[in-house]
C-alpha atoms as a PDB file:
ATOM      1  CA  UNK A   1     -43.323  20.751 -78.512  1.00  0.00           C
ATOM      2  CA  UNK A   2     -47.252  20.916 -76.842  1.00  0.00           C
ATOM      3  CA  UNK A   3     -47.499  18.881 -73.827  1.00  0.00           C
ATOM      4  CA  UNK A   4     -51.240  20.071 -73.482  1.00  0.00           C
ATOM      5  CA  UNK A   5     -53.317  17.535 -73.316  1.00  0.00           C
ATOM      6  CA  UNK A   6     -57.218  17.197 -71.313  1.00  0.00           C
ATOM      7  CA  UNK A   7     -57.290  16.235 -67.791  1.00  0.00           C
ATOM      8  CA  UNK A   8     -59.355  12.658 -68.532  1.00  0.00           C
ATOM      9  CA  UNK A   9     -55.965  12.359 -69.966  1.00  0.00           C
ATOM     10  CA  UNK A  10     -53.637  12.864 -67.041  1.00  0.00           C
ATOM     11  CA  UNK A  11     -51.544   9.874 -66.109  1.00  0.00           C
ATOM     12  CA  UNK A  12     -52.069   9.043 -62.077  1.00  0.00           C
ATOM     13  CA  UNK A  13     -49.333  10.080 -59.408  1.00  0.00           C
ATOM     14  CA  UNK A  14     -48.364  12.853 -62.313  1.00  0.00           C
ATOM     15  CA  UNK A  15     -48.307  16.456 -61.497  1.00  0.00           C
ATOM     16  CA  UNK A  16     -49.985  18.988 -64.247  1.00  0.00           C
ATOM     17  CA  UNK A  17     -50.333  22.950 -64.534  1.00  0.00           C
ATOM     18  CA  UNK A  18     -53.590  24.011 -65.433  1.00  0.00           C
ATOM     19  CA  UNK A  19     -53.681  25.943 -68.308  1.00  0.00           C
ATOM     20  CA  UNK A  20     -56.978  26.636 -69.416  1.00  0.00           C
ATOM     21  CA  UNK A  21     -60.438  25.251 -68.288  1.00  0.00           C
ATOM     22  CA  UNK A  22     -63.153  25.033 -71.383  1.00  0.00           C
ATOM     23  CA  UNK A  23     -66.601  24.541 -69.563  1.00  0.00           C
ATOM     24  CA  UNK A  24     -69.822  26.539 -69.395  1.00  0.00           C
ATOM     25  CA  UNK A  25     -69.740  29.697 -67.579  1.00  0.00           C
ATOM     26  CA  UNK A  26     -71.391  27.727 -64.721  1.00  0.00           C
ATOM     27  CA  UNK A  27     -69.747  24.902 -64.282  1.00  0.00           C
ATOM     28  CA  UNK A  28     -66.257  27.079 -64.424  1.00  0.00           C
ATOM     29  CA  UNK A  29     -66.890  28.942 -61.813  1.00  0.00           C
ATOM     30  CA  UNK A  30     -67.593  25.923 -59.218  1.00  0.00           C
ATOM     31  CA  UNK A  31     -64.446  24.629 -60.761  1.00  0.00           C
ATOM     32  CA  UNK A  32     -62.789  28.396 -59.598  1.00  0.00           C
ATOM     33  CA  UNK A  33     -64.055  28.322 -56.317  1.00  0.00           C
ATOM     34  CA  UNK A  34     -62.390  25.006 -55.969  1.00  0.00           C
ATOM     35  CA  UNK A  35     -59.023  26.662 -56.733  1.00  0.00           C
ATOM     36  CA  UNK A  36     -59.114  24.920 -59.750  1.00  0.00           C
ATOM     37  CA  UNK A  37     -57.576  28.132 -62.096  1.00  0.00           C
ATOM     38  CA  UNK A  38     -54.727  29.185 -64.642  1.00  0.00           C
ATOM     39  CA  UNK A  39     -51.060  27.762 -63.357  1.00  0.00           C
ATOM     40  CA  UNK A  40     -52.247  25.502 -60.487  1.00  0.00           C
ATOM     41  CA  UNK A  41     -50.934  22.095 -59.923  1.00  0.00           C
ATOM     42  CA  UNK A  42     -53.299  19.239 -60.251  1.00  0.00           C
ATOM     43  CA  UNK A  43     -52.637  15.284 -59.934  1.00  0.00           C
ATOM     44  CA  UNK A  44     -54.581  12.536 -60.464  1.00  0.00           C
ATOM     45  CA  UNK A  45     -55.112  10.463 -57.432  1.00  0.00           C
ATOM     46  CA  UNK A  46     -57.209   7.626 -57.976  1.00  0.00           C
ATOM     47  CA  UNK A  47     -59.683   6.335 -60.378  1.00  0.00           C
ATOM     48  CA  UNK A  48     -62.826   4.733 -60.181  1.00  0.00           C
ATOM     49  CA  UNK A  49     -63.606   1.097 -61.054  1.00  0.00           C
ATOM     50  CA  UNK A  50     -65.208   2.450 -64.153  1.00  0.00           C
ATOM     51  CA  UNK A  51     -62.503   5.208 -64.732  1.00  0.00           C
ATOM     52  CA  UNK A  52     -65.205   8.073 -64.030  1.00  0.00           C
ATOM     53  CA  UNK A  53     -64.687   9.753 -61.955  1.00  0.00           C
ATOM     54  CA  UNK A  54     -61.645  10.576 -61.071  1.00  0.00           C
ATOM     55  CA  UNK A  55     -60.350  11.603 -57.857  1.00  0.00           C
ATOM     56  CA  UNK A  56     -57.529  14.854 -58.173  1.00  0.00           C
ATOM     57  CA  UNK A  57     -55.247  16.565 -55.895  1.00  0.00           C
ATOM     58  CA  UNK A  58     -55.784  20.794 -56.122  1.00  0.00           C
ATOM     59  CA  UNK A  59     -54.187  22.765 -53.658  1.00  0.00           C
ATOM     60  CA  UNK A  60     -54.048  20.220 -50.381  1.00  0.00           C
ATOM     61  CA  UNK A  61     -57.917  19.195 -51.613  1.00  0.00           C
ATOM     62  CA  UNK A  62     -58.892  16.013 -53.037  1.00  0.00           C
ATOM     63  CA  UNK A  63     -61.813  16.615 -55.490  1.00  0.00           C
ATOM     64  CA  UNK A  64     -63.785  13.834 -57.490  1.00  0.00           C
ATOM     65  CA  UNK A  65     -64.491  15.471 -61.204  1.00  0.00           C
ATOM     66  CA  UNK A  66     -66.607  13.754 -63.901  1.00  0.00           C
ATOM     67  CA  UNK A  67     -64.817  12.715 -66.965  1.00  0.00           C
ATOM     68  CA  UNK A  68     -67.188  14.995 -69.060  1.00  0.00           C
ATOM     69  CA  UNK A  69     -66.309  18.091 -67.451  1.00  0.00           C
ATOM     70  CA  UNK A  70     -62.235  16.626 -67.048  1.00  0.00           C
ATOM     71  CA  UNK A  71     -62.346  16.732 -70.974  1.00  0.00           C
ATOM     72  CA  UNK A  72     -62.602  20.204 -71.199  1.00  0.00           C
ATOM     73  CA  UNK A  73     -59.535  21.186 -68.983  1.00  0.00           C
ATOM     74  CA  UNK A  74     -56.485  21.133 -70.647  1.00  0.00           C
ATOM     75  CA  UNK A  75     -53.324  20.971 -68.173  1.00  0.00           C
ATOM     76  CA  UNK A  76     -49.566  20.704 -69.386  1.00  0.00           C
ATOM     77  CA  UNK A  77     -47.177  18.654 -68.044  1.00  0.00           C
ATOM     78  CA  UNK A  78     -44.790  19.871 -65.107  1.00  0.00           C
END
C-alpha cells in the first residue's frame, strides 16, 4: 500500500515524512536550507483563506510554502 501523496495534499494537524522533494535545482535547495529534506517530519498548520499558501511545521519552524512548489513534494504518512 503507497501512502505517498504531494504536500498540497496533506490533511492539517497530520504529521508526514518527507520523502522526496521534485522542484528545480533552485528552489530545492532554499527548501534544504530550511531543513526541509529526505525523512523529516512536516505538518500542516494552517491554511490561508484561499488555501495558498499554506503554513507547515519543519523542525520547531513554521514556514509558509506556495501550493505550486507544495505539489512537487511528496511526503508519506507517519
Amino acid at each position: 500500500m503507497n501512502n505517498n501523496i504531494s504536500l498540497d495534499k496533506a490533511n492539517l494537524n497530520e504529521k508526514y515524512y518527507i520523502e522526496k522533494v521534485l522542484l528545480d535545482e533552485h528552489t530545492k535547495k532554499r527548501i534544504y536550507d530550511l531543513g526541509m529534506i529526505e525523512n523529516t517530519v512536516i505538518e500542516a498548520l494552517y491554511r490561508s483563506p484561499f488555501n495558498d499558501p499554506t503554513a507547515y511545521l519543519v523542525r520547531g519552524t513554521i514556514i509558509a510554502i506556495r501550493n505550486e512548489d507544495a505539489k512537487k513534494i511528496i511526503v508519506r504518512r507517519m
